[in-house]
C-alpha atoms as a PDB file:
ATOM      1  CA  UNK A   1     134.279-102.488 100.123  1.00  0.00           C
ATOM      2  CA  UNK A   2     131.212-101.719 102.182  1.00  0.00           C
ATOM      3  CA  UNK A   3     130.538 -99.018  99.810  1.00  0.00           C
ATOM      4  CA  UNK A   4     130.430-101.196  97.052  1.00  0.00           C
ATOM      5  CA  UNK A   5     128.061-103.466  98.782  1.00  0.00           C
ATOM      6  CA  UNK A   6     125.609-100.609  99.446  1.00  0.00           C
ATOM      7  CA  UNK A   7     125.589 -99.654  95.781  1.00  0.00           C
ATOM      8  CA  UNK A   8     124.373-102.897  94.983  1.00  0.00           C
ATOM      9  CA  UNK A   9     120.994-101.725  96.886  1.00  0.00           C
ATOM     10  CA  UNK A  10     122.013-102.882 100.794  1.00  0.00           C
ATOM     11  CA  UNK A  11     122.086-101.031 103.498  1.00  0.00           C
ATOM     12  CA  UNK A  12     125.067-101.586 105.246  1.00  0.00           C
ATOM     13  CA  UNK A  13     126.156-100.717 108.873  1.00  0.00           C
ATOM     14  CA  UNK A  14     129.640-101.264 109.929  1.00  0.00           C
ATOM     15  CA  UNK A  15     131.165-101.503 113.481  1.00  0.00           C
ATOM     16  CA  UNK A  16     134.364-100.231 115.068  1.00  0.00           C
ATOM     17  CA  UNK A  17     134.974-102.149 118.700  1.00  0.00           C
ATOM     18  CA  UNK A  18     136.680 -99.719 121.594  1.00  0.00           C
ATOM     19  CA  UNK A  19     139.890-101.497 122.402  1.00  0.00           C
ATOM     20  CA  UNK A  20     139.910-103.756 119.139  1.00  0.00           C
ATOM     21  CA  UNK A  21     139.829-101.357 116.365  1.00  0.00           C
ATOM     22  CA  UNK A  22     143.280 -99.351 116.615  1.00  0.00           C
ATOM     23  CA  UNK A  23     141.430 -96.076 116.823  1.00  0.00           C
ATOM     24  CA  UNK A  24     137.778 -95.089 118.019  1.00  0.00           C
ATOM     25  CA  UNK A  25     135.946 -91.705 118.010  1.00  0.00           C
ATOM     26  CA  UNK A  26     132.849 -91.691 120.214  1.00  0.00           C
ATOM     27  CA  UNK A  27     130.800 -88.335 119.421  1.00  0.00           C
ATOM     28  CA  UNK A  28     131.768 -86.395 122.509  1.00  0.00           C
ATOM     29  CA  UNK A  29     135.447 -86.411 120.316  1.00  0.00           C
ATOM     30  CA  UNK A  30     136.973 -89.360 123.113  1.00  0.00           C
ATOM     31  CA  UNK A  31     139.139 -91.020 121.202  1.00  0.00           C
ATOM     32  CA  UNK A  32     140.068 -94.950 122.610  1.00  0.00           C
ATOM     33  CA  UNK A  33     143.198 -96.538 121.086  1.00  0.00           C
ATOM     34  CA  UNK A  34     143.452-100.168 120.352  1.00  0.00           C
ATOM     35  CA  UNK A  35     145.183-102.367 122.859  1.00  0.00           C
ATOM     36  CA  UNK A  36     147.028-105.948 121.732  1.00  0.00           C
ATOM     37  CA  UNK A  37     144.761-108.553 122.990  1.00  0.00           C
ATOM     38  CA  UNK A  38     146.567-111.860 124.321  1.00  0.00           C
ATOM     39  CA  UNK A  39     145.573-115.201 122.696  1.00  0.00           C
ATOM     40  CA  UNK A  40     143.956-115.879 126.441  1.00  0.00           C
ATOM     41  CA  UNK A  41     142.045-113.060 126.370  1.00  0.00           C
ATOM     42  CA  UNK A  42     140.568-114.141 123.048  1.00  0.00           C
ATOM     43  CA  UNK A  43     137.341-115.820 124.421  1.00  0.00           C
ATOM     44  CA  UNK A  44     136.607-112.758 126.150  1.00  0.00           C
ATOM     45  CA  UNK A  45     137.038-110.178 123.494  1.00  0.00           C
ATOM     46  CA  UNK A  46     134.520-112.802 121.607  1.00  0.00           C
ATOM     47  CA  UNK A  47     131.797-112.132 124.050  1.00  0.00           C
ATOM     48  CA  UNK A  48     132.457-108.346 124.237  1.00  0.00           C
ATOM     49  CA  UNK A  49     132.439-108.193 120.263  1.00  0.00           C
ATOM     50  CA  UNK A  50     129.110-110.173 119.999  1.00  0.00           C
ATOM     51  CA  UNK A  51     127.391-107.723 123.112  1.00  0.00           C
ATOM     52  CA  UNK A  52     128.102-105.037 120.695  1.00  0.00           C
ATOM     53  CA  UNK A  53     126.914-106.449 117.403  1.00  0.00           C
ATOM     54  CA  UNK A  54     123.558-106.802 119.781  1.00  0.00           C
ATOM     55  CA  UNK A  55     123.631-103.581 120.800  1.00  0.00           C
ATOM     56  CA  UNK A  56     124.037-102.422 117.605  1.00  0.00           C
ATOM     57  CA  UNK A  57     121.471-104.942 116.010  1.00  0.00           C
ATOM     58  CA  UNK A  58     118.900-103.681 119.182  1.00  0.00           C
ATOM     59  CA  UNK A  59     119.036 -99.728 118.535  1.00  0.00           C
ATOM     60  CA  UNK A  60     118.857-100.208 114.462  1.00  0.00           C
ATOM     61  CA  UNK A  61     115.243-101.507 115.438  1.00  0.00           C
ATOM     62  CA  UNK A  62     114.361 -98.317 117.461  1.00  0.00           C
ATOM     63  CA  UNK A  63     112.466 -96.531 115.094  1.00  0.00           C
ATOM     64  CA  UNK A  64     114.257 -93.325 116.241  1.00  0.00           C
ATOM     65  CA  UNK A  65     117.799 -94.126 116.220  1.00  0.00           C
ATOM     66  CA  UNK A  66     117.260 -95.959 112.578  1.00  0.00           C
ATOM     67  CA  UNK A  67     115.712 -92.459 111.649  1.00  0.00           C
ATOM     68  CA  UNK A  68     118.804 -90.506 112.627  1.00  0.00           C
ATOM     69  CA  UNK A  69     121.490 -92.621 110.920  1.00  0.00           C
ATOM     70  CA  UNK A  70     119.557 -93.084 107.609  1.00  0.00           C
ATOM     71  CA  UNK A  71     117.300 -90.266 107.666  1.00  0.00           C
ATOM     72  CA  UNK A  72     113.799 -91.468 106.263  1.00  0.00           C
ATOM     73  CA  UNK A  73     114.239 -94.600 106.629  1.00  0.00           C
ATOM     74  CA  UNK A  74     112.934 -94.772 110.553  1.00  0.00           C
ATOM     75  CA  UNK A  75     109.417 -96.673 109.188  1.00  0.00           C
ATOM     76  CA  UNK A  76     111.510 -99.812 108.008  1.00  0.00           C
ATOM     77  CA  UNK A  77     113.289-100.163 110.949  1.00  0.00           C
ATOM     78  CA  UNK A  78     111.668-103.490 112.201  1.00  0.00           C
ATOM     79  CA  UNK A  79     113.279-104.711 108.677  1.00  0.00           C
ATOM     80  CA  UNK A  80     116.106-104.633 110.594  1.00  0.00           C
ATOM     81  CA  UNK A  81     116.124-107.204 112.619  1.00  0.00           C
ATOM     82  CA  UNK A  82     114.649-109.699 110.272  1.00  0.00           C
ATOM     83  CA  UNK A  83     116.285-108.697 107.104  1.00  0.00           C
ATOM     84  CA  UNK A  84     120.283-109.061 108.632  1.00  0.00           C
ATOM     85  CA  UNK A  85     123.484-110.898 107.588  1.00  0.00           C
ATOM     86  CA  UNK A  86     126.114-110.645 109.065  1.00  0.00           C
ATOM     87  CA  UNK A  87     129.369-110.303 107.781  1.00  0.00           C
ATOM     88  CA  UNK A  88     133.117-109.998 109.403  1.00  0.00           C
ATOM     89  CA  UNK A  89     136.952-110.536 108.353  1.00  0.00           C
ATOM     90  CA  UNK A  90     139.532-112.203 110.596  1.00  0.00           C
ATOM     91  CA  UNK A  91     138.152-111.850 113.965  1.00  0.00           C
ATOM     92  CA  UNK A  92     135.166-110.627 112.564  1.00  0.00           C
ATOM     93  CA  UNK A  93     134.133-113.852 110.995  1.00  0.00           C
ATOM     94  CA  UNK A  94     134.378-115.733 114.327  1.00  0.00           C
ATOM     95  CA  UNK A  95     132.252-112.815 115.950  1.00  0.00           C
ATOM     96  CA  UNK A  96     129.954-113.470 112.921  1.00  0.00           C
ATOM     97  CA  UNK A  97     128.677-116.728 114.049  1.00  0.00           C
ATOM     98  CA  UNK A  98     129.077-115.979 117.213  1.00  0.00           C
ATOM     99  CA  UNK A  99     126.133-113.190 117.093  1.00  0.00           C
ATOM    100  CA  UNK A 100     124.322-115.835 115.013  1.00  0.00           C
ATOM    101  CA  UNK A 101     124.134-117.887 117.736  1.00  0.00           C
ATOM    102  CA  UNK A 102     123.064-115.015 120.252  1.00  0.00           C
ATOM    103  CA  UNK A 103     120.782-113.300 117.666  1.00  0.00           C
ATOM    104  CA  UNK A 104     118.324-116.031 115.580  1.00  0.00           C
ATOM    105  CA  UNK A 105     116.794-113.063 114.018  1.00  0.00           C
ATOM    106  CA  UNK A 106     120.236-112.852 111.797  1.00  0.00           C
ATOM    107  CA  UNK A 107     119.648-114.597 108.595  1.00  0.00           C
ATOM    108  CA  UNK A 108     123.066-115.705 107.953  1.00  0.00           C
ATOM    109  CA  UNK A 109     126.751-115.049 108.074  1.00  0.00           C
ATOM    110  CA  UNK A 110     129.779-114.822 106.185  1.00  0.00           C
ATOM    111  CA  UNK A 111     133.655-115.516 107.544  1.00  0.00           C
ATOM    112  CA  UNK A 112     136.017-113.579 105.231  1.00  0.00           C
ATOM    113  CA  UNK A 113     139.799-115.659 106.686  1.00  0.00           C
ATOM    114  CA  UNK A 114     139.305-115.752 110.199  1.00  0.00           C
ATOM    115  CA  UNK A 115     139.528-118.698 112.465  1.00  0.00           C
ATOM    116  CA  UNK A 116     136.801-119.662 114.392  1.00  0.00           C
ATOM    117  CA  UNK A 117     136.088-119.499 118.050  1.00  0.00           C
ATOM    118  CA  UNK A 118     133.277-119.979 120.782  1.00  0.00           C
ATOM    119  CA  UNK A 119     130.494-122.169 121.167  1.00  0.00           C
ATOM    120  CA  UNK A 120     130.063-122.259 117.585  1.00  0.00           C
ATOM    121  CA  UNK A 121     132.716-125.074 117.005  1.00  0.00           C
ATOM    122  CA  UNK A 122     130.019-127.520 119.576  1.00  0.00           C
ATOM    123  CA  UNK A 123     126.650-126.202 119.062  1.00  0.00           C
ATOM    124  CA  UNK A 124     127.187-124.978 115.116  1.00  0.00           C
ATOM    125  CA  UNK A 125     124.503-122.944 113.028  1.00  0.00           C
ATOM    126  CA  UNK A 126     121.115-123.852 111.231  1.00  0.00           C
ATOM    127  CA  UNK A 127     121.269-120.935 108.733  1.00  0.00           C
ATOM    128  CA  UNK A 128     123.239-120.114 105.934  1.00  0.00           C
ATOM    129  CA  UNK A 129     126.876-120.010 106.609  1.00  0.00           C
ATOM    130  CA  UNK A 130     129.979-118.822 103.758  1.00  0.00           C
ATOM    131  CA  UNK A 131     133.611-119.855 104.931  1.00  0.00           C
ATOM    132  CA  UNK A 132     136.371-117.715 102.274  1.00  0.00           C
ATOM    133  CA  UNK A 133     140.007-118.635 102.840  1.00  0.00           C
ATOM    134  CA  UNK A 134     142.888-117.362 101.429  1.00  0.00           C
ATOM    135  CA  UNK A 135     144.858-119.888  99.461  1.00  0.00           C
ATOM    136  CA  UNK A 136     145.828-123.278 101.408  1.00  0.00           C
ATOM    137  CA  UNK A 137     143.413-121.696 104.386  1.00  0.00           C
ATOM    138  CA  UNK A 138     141.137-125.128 104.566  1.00  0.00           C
ATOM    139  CA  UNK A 139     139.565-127.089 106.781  1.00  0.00           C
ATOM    140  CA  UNK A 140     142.564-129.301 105.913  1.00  0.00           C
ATOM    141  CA  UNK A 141     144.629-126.442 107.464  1.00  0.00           C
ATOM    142  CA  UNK A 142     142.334-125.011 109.803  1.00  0.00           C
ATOM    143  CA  UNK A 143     140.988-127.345 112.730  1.00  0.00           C
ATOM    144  CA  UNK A 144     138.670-124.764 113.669  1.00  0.00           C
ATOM    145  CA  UNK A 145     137.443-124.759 110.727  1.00  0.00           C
ATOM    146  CA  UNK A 146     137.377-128.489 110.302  1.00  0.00           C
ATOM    147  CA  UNK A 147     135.885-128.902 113.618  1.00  0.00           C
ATOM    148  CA  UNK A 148     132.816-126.131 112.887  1.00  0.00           C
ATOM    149  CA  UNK A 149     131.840-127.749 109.444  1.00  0.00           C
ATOM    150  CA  UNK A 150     129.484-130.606 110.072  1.00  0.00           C
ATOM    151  CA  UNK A 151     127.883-128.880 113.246  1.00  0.00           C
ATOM    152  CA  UNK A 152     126.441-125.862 110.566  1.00  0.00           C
ATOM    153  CA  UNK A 153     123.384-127.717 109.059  1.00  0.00           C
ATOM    154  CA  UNK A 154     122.252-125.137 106.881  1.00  0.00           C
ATOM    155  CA  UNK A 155     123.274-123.980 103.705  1.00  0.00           C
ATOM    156  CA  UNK A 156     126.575-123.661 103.682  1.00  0.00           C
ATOM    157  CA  UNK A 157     130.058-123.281 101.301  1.00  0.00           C
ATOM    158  CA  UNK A 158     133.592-123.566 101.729  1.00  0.00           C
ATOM    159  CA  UNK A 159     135.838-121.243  99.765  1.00  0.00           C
ATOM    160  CA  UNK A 160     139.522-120.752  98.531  1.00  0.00           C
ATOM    161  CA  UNK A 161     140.938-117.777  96.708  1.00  0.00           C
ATOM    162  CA  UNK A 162     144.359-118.347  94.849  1.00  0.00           C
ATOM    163  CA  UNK A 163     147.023-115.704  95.099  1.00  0.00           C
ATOM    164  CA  UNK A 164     145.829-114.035  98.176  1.00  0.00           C
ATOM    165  CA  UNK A 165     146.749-113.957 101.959  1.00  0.00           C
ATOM    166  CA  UNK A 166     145.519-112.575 104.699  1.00  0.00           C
ATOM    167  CA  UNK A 167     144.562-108.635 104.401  1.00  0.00           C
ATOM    168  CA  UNK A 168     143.560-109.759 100.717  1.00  0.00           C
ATOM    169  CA  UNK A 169     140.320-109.475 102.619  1.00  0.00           C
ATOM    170  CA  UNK A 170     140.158-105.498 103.098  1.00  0.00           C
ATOM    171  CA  UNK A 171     140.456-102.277 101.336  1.00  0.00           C
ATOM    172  CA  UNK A 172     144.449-102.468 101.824  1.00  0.00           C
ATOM    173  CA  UNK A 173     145.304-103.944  98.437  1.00  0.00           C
ATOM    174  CA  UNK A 174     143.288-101.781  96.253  1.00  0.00           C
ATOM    175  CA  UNK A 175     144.831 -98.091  98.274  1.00  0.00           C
ATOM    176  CA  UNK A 176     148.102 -99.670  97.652  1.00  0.00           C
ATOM    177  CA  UNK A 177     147.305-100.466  93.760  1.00  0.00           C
ATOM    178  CA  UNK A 178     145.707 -96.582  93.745  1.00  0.00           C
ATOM    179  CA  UNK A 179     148.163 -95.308  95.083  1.00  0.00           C
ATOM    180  CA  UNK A 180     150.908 -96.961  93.045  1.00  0.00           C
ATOM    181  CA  UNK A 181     152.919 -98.531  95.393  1.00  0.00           C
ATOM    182  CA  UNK A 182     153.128-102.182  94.504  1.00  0.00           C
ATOM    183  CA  UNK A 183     156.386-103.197  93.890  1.00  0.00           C
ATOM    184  CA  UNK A 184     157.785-100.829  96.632  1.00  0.00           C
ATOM    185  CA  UNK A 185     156.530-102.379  99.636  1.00  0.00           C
ATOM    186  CA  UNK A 186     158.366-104.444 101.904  1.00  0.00           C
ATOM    187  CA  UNK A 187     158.394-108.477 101.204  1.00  0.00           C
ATOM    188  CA  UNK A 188     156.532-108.604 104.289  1.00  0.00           C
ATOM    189  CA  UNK A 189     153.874-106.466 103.963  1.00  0.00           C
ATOM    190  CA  UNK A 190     153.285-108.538 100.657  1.00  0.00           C
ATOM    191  CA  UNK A 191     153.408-111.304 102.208  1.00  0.00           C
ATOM    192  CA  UNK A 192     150.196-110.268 104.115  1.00  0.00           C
ATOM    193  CA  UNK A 193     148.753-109.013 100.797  1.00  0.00           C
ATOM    194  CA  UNK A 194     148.895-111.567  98.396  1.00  0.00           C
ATOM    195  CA  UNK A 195     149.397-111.115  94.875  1.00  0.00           C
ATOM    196  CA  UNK A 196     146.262-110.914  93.216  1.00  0.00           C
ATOM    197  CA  UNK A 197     145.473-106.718  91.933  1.00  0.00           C
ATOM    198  CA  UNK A 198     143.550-104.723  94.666  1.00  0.00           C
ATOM    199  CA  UNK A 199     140.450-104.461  91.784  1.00  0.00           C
ATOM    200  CA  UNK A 200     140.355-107.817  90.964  1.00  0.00           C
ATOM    201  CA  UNK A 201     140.294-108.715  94.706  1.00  0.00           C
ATOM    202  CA  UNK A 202     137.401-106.079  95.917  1.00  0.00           C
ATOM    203  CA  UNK A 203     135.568-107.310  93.181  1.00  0.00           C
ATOM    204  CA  UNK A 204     135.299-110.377  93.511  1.00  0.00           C
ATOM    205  CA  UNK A 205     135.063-109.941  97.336  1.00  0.00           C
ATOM    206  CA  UNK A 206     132.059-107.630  96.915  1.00  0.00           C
ATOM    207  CA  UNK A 207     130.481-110.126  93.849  1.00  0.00           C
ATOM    208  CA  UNK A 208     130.820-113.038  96.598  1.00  0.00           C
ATOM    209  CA  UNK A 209     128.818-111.434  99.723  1.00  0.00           C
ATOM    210  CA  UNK A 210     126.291-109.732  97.076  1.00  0.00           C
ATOM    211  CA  UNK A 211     125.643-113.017  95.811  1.00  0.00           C
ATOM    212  CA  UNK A 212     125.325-114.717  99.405  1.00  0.00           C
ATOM    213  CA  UNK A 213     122.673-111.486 100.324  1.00  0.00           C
ATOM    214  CA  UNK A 214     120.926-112.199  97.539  1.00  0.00           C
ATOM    215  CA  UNK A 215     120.618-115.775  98.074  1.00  0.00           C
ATOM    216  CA  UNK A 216     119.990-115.529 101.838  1.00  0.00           C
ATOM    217  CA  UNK A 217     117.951-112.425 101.639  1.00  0.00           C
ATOM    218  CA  UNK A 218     116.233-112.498  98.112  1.00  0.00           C
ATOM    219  CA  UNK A 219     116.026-115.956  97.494  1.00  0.00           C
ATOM    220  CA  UNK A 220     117.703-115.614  94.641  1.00  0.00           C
ATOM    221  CA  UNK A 221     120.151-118.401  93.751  1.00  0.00           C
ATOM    222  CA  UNK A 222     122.123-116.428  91.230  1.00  0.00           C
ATOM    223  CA  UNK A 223     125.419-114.642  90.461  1.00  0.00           C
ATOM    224  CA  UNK A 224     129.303-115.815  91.162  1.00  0.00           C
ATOM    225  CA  UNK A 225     128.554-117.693  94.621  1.00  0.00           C
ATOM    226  CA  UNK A 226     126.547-120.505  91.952  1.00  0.00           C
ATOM    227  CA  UNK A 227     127.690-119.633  88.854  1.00  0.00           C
ATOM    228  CA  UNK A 228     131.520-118.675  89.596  1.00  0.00           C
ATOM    229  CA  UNK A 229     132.816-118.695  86.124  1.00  0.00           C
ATOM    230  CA  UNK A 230     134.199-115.306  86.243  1.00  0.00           C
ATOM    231  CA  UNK A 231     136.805-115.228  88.779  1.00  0.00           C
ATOM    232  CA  UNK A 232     138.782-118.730  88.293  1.00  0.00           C
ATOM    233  CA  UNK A 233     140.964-118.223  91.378  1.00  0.00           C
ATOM    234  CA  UNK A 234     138.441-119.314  93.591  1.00  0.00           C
ATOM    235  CA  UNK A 235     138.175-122.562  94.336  1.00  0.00           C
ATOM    236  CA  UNK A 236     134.648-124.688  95.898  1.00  0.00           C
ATOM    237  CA  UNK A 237     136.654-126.956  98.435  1.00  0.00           C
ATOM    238  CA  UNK A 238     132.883-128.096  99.901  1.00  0.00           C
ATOM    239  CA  UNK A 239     129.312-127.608  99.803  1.00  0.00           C
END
C-alpha cells in the first residue's frame, strides 16, 4: 500500500513501534517482540506512539538524517515538517490525531477503522481530518467517533466501505488474493477480511489517501475523495 502511495509522487515514511508492532529490528540486529497491550494500558501506549511519530517527524528535518534515508534529498528536508499528513490504521488512526494535536506543523490526518482515543475526543482538530470505516463502522456505531466529530472544525469526511471489515485496511487481502488462498481460509480469518477482492480494496484505499494528499497538500480538490464515482461501495455518511 505505501508503495503505491509513493508511486503516485509522495514520499512516504512508515513507522514500526517497539512493543506494538509484533516484531522490530533496530540496526544493531536487536530484535523486540510485540507484547499484548491491556485496554488500561491503552492511554499510555497513545502517548508513547505519538513521542515516536515526533521523533520521527524531528530527525526527518535534520538535514543529515533526511540525507541518509533518501539519499539526495537532504536540501528539502525542512519540507518535511511543513509538507506532512499523517496517516494510520486501527490504532494508528487514533495516534494520527493524536500527533496532530502535538505537532501543528502536520497538515492533516487520515483514520483508516480505528477508534479514537485521547484528548482529541475534547479538544478536536482545526485541519483536515478523513474518518474510513468498514461497513456499519459509523458514528452511529462508534461513540468515539460520534463524540470526536463536531470538535474537528476543519475540513473533514466521514466514510463507509461496503463488504469490508477490519484488516480490509492492510496489505492482508491482496497476499491472500496473490497467493490464491481465498476460499481456503478459515470463516474467521474472513471474517476479519471482508469480502471485497484484495485489488479492488488497495485500490481504492490508495485512490482515497492520494486524493486527501492532494487536496490537503496540493490544493487540488480532485479525484475519488470528490468525485467518487468509481468505487460505489463507499458510502459519504457526512461532510
Amino acid at each position: 500500500m505505501l508503495q503505491s502511495i509513493a508511486a503516485a509522487g509522495y514520499l512516504v515514511v512508515s513507522i514500526d513501534h517497539p512493543y506494538d508492532a509484533d516484531v522490530v529490528e533496530f540496526p544493531d540486529g536487536t530484535l523486540v517482540e510485540g507484547v499484548d497491550i491491556s485496554d488500561d494500558a491503552l492511554e499510555a501506549a497513545l502517548v508513547t506512539r505519538v513521542d515516536d511519530i515526533a521523533f520521527v517527524h524531528r530527525q526527518l528535518g535534520n538535514q543529515s538524517v533526511a540525507s541518509a534515508l533518501v539519499p539526495g534529498y537532504g536540501s528539502g528536508c525542512s519540507k518535511f515538517l511543513t509538507q506532512t499528513v499523517i496517516v494510520g490504521h486501527s490504532f494508528g488512526g487514533a495516534a494520527a490525531a493524536a500527533a496532530m494535536i502535538r505537532l501543528p506543523s502536520i497538515r492533516g490526518g487520515v483514520n483508516l477503522d480505528g477508534t479514537m482515543f485521547g484528548s482529541v475526543l475534547s479538544t478536536g482538530l482545526s485541519r483536515p481530518f478523513l474518518l474510513v470505516g468498514h461497513e456499519n463502522k459509523t458514528q452511529e456505531t462508534d461513540p468515539s467517533w460520534k463524540a470526536t466529530w463536531p470538535k474537528l472544525t476543519g475540513w473533514k469526511r466521514e466514510l463507509e466501505v461496503k463488504g469490508t471489515a477490519h484488516y480490509s485496511f492492510s496489505d492482508l487481502p491482496l497476499t491472500i488474493e496473490t497467493l490464491g488462498l481465498q476460499g481456503h481460509l478459515p470463516q474467521e480469518v474472513g471474517q476479519l477480511l471482508g469480502n471485497i477482492g484484495g485489488s479492488r480494496m488497495m485500490n481504492l484505499t490508495v485512490s482515497y489517501v492520494t486524493s486527501f494528499l492532494d487536496f490537503v497538500l496540493k490544493n487540488k480538490a480532485h479525484g475519488v475523495l470528490f468525485h467518487g464515482t468509481d468505487f460505489p461501495e463507499v458510502i459519504v455518511n457526512a461532510g
